[in-house]
C-alpha atoms as a PDB file:
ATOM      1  CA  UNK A   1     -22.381-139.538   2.370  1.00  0.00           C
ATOM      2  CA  UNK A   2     -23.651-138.897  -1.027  1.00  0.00           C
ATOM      3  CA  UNK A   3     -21.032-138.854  -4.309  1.00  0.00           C
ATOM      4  CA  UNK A   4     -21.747-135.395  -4.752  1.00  0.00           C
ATOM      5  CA  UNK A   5     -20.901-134.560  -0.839  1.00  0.00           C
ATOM      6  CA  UNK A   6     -18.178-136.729  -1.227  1.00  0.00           C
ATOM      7  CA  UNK A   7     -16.530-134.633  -3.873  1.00  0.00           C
ATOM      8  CA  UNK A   8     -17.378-131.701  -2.516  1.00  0.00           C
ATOM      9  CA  UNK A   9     -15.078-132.918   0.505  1.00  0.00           C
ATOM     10  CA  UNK A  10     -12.721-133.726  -1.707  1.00  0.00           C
ATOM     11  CA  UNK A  11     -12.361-130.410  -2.898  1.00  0.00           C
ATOM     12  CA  UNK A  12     -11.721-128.854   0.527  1.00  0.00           C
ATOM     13  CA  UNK A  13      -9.187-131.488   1.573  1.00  0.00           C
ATOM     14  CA  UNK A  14      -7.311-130.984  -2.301  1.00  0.00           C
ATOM     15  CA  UNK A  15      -6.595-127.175  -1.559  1.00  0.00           C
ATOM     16  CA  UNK A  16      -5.860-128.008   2.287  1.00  0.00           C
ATOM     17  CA  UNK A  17      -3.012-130.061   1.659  1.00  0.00           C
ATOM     18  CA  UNK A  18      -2.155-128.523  -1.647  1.00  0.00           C
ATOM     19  CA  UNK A  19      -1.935-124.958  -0.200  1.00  0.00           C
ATOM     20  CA  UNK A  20       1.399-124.100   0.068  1.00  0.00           C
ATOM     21  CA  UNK A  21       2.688-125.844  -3.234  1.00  0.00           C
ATOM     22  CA  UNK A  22      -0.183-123.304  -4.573  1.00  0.00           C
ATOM     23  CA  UNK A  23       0.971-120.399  -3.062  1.00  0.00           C
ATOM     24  CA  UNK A  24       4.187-120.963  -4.468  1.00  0.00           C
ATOM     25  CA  UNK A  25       2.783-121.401  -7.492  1.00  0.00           C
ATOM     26  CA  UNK A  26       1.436-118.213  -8.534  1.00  0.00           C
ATOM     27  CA  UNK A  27       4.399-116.173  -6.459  1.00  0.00           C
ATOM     28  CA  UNK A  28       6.334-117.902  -8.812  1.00  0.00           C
ATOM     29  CA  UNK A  29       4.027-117.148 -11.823  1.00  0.00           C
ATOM     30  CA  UNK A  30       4.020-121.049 -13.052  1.00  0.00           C
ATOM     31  CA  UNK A  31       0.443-121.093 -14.024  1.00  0.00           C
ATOM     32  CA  UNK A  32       0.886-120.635 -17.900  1.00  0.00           C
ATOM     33  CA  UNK A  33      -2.834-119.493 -18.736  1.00  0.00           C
ATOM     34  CA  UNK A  34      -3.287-117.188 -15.893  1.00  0.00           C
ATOM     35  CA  UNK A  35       0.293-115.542 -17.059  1.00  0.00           C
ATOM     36  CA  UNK A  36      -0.741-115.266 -20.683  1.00  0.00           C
ATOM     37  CA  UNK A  37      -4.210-113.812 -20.555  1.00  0.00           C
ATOM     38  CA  UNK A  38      -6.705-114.719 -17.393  1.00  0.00           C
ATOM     39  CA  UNK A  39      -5.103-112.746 -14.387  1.00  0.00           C
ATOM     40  CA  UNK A  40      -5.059-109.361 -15.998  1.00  0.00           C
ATOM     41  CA  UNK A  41      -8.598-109.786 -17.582  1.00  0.00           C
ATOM     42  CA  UNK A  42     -10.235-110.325 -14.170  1.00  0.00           C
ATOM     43  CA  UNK A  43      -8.465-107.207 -12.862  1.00  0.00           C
ATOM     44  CA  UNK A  44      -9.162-104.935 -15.769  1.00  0.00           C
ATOM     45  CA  UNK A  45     -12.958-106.264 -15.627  1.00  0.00           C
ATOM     46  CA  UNK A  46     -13.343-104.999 -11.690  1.00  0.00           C
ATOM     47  CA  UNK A  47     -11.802-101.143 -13.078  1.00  0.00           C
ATOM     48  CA  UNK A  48     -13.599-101.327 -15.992  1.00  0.00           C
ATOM     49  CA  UNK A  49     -16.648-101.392 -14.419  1.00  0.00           C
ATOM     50  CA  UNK A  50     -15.603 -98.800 -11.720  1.00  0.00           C
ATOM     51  CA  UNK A  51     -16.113-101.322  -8.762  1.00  0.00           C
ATOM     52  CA  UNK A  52     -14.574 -99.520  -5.411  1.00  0.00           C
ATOM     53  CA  UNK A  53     -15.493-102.522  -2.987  1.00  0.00           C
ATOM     54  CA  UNK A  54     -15.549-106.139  -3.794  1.00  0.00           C
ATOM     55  CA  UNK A  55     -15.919-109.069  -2.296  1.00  0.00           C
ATOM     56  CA  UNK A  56     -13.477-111.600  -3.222  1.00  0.00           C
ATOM     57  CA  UNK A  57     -15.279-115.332  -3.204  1.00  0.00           C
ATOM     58  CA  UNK A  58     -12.572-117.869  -2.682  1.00  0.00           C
ATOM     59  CA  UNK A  59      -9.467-115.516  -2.509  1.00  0.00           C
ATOM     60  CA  UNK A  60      -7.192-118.283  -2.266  1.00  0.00           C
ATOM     61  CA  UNK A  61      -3.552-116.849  -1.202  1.00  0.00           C
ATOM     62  CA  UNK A  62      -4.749-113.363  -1.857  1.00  0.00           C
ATOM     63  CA  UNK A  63      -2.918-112.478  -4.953  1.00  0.00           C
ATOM     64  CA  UNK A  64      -6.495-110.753  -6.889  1.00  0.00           C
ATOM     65  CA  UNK A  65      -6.948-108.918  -3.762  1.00  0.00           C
ATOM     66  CA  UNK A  66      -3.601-107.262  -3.556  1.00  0.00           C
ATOM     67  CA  UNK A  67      -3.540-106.890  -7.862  1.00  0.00           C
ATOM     68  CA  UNK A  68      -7.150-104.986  -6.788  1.00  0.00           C
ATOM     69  CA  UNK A  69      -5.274-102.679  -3.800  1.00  0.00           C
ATOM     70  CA  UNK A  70      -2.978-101.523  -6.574  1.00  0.00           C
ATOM     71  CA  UNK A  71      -5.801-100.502  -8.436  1.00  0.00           C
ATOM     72  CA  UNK A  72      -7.310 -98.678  -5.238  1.00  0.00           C
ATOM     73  CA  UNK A  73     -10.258-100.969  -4.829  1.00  0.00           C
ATOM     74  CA  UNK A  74     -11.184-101.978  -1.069  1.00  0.00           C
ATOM     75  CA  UNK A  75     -11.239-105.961  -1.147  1.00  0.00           C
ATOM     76  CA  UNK A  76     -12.427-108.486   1.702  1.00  0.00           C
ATOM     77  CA  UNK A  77     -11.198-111.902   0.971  1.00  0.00           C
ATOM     78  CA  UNK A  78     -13.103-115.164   2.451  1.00  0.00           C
ATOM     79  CA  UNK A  79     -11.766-118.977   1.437  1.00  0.00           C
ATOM     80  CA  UNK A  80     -13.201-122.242   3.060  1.00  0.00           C
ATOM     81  CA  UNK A  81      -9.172-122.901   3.459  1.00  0.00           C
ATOM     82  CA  UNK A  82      -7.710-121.540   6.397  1.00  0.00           C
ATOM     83  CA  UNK A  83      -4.171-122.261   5.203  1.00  0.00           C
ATOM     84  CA  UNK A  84      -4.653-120.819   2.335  1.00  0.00           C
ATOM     85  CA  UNK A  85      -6.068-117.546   4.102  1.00  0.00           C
ATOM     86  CA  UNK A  86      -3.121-117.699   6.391  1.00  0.00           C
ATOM     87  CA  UNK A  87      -0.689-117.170   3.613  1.00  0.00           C
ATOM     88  CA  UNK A  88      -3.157-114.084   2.570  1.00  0.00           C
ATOM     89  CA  UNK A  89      -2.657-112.369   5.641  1.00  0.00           C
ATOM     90  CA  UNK A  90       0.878-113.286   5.496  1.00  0.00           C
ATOM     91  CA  UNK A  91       1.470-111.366   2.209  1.00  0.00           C
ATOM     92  CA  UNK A  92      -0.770-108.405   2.660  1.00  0.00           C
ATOM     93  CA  UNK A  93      -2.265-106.261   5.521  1.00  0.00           C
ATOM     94  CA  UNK A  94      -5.917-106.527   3.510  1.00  0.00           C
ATOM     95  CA  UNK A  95      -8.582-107.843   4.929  1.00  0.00           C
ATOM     96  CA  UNK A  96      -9.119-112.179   4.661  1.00  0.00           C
ATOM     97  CA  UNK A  97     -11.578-114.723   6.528  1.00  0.00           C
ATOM     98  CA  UNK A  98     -11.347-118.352   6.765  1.00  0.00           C
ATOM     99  CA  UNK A  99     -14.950-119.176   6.037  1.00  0.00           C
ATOM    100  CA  UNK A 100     -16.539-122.202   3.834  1.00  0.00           C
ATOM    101  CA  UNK A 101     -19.650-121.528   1.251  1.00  0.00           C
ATOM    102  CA  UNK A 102     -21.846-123.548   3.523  1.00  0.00           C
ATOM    103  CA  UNK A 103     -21.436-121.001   6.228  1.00  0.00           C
ATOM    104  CA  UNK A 104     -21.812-117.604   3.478  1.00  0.00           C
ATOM    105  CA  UNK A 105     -25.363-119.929   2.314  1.00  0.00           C
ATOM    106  CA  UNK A 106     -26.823-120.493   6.020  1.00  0.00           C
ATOM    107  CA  UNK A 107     -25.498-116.661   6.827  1.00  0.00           C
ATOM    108  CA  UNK A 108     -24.892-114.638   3.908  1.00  0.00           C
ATOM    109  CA  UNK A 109     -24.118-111.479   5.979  1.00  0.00           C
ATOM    110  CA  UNK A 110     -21.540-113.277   7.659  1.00  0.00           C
ATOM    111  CA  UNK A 111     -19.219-111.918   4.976  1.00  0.00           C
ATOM    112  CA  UNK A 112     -20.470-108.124   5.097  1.00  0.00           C
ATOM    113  CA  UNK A 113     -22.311-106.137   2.845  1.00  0.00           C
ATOM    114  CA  UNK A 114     -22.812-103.310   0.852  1.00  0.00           C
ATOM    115  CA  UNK A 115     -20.711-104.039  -1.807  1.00  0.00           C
ATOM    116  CA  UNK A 116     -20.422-103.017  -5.494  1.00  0.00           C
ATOM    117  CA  UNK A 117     -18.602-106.158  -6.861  1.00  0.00           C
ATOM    118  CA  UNK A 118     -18.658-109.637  -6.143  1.00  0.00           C
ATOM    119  CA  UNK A 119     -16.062-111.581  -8.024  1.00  0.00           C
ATOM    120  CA  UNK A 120     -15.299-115.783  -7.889  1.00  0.00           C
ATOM    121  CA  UNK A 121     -12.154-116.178  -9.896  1.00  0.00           C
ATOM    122  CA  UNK A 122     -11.809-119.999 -10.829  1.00  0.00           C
ATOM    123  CA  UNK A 123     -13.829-120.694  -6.912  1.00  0.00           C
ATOM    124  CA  UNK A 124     -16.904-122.109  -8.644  1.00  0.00           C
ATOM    125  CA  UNK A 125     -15.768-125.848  -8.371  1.00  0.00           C
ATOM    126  CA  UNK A 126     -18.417-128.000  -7.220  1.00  0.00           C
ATOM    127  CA  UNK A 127     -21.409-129.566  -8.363  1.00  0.00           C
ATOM    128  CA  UNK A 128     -24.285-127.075  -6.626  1.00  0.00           C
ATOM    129  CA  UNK A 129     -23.691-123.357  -7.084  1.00  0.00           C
ATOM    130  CA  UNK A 130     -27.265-122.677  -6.985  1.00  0.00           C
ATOM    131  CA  UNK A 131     -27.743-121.748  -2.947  1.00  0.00           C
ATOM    132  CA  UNK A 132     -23.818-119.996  -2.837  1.00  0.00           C
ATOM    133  CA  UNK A 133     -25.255-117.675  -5.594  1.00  0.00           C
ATOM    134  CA  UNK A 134     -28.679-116.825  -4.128  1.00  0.00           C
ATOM    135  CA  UNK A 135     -26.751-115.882  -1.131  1.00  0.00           C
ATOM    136  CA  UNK A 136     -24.279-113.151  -2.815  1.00  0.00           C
ATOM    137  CA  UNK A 137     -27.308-110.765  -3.707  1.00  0.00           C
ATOM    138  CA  UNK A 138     -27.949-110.056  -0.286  1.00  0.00           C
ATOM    139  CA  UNK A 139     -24.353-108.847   0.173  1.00  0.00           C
ATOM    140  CA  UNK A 140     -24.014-106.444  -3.060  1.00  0.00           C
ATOM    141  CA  UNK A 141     -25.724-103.618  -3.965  1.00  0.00           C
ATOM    142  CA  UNK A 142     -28.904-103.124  -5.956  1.00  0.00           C
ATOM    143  CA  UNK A 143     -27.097-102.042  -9.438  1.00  0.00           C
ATOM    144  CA  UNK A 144     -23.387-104.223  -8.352  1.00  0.00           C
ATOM    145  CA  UNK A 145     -21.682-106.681 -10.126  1.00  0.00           C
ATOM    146  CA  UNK A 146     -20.854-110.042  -9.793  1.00  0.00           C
ATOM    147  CA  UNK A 147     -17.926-111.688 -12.150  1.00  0.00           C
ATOM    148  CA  UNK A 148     -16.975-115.394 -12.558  1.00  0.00           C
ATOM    149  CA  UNK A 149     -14.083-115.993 -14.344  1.00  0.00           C
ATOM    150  CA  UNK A 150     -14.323-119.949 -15.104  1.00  0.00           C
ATOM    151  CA  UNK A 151     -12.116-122.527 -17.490  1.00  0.00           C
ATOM    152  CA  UNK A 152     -13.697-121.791 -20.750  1.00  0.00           C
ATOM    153  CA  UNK A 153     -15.570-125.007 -21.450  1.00  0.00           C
ATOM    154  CA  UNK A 154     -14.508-125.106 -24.956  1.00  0.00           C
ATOM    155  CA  UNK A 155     -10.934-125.810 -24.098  1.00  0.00           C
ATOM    156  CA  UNK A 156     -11.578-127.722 -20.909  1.00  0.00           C
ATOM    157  CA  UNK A 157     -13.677-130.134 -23.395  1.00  0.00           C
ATOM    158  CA  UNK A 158     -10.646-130.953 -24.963  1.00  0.00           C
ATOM    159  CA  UNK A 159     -11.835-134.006 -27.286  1.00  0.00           C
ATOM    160  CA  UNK A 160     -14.502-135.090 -24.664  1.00  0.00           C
ATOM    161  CA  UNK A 161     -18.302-135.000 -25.088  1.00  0.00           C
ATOM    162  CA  UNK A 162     -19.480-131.486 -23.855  1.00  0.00           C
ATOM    163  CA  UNK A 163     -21.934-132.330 -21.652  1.00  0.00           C
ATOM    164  CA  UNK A 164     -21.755-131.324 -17.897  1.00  0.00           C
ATOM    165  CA  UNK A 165     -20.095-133.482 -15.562  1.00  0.00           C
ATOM    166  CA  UNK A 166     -16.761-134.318 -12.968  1.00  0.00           C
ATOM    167  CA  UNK A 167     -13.422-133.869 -14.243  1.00  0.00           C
ATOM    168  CA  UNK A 168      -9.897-134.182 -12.434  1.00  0.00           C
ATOM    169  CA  UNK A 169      -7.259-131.670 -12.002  1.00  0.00           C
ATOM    170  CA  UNK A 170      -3.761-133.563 -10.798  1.00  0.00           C
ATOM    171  CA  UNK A 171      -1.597-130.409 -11.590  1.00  0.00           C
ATOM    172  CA  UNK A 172       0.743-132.167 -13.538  1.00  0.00           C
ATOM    173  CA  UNK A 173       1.935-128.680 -14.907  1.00  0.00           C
ATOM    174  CA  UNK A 174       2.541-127.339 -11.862  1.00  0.00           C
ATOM    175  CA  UNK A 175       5.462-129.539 -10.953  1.00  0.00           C
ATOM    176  CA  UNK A 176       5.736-132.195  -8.136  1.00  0.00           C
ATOM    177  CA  UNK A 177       4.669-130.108  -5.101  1.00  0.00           C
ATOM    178  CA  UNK A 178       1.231-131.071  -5.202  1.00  0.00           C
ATOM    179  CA  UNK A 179      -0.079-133.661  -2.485  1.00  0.00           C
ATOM    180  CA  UNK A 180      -3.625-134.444  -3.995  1.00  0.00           C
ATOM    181  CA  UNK A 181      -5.579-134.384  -7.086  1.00  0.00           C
ATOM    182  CA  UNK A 182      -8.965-132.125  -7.194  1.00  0.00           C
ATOM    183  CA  UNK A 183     -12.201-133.005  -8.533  1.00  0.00           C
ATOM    184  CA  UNK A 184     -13.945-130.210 -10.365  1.00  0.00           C
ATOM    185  CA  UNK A 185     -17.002-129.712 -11.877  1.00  0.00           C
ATOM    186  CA  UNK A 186     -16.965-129.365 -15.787  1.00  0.00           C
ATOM    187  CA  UNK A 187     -20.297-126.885 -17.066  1.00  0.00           C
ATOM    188  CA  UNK A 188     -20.918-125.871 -20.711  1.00  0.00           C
ATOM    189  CA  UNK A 189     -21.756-122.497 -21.294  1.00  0.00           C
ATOM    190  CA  UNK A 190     -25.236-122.769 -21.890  1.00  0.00           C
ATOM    191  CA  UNK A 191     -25.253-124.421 -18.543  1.00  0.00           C
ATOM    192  CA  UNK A 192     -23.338-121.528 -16.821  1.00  0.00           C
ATOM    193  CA  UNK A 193     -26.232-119.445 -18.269  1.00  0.00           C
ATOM    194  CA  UNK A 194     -28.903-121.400 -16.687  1.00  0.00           C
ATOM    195  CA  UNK A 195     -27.062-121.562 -13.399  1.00  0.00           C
ATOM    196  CA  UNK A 196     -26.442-117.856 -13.384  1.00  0.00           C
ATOM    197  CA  UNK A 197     -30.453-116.735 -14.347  1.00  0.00           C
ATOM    198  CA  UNK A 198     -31.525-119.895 -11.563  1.00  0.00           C
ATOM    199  CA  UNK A 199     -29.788-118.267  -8.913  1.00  0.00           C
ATOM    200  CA  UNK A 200     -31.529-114.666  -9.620  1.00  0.00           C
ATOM    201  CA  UNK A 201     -28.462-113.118 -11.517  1.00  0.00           C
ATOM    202  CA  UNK A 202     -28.667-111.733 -15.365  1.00  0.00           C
ATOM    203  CA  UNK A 203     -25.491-112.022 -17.223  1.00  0.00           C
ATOM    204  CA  UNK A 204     -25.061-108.585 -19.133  1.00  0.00           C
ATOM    205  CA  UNK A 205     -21.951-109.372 -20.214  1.00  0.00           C
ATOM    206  CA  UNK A 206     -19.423-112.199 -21.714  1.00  0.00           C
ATOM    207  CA  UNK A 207     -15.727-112.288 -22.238  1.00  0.00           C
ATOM    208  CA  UNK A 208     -13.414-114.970 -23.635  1.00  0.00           C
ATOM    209  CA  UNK A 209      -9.665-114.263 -22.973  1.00  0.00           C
ATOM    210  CA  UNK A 210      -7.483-115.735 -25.191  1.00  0.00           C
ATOM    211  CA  UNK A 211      -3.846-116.799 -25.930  1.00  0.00           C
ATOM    212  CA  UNK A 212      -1.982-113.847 -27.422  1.00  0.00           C
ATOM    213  CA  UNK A 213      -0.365-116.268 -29.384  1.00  0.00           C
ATOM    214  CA  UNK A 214      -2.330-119.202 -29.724  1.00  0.00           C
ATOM    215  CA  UNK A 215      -5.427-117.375 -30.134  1.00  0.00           C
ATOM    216  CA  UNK A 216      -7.225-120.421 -27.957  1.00  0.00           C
ATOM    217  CA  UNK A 217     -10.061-119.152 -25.739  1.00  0.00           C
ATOM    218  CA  UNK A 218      -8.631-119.329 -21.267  1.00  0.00           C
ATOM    219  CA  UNK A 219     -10.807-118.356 -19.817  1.00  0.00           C
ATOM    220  CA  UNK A 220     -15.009-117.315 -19.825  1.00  0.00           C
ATOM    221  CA  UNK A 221     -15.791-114.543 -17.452  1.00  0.00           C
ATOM    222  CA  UNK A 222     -19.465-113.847 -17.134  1.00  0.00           C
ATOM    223  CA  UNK A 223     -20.309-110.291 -15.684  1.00  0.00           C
ATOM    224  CA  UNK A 224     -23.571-110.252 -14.236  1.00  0.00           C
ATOM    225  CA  UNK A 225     -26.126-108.192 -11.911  1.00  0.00           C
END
């Protein structure tokens, strides 16, 4: 098994055993950055740009899909975690699947089609985005959307060289809940760019929440079609 494969492993197994002290998580609202700025700005991108069915790429527990039902978009949720799907069909009578990105690259229609909006909320984690990518334009509509909403590199950086490359979430915000640490990859934003345009998307649009108060960038959300 390669490093990269490795990792990638790594990241399934994280979110399997971490799922529930997730879930509680955001039902308790703990995450600061998502409460301050991130959350709402993914929602208000999907109505601002009139999408009526998305596809929700790594949907976690659910909680963007049933923010989107308020809003009176149709969402289908798919997460390589089946506990973490489980709790999404715990909490909502929307529509959720238990299935990995290897399975969406061999068979992209294995997720549907037809739609107007793709979004990956903080689900781009590994190393190799390139094939997942490819495979979403056969499932959205010639004019639709796809949105990633990402850690803004900036403040991810921190005081480390920006330059691509594995970093380590442990959670240690979060509380004590959480079993297992999470590698994820780190990508500047010129490199997002060149991932996006690889892969056959154009981004048409960029957004950097910020802090209300701290006026630090969250989040980047790239809105591409």
């Amino acid at each position: 098994m390669t490093i990269q494969s490795d990792r990638e492993q790594q990241i399934r197994q994280s979110w399997e055993v971490n799922a529930d002290a997730w879930t509680r998580a955001i039902d308790q609202n703990e995450v600061a950055s998502r409460r301050a700025a991130t959350d709402e700005a993914i929602v208000q991108a999907v109505v601002r740009y009139q999408l009526r069915r998305v596809l929700d790429v790594g949907c976690g527990e659910g909680w963007l899909a049933r923010a989107l039902g308020k809003q009176g978009v149709e969402v289908v949720g798919v997460d390589a975690c089946g506990t973490l799907v489980d709790r999404a069909i715990e909490k909502s009578s929307g529509c959720f699947r238990a299935i990995g990105y290897d399975e969406m690259i061999a068979n992209p229609l294995i997720v549907g089609q037809s739609y107007d909006g793709i979004v990956c909320n903080f689900s781009l984690l590994g190393e190799e985005i390139g094939d997942l990518l490819r495979s979403l334009r056969q499932t959205i509509i010639s004019d639709g959307h796809l949105l990633i909403q990402t850690v803004h590199p900036c403040t991810a950086c921190q005081q480390q060289p920006y330059v691509d490359g594995w970093k380590t979430e442990n959670f240690d915000n979060l509380g004590g809940d959480f079993k297992a640490p999470m590698p994820w990859y780190f990508r500047t934003i010129s490199s997002w760019f060149q991932q996006v345009s690889k892969s056959g998307w154009t981004v048409v649009e960029l957004e950097e929440p910020i802090h209300p108060q701290t006026k630090i960038p969250l989040s980047l959300i790239l809105i591409c079609q």
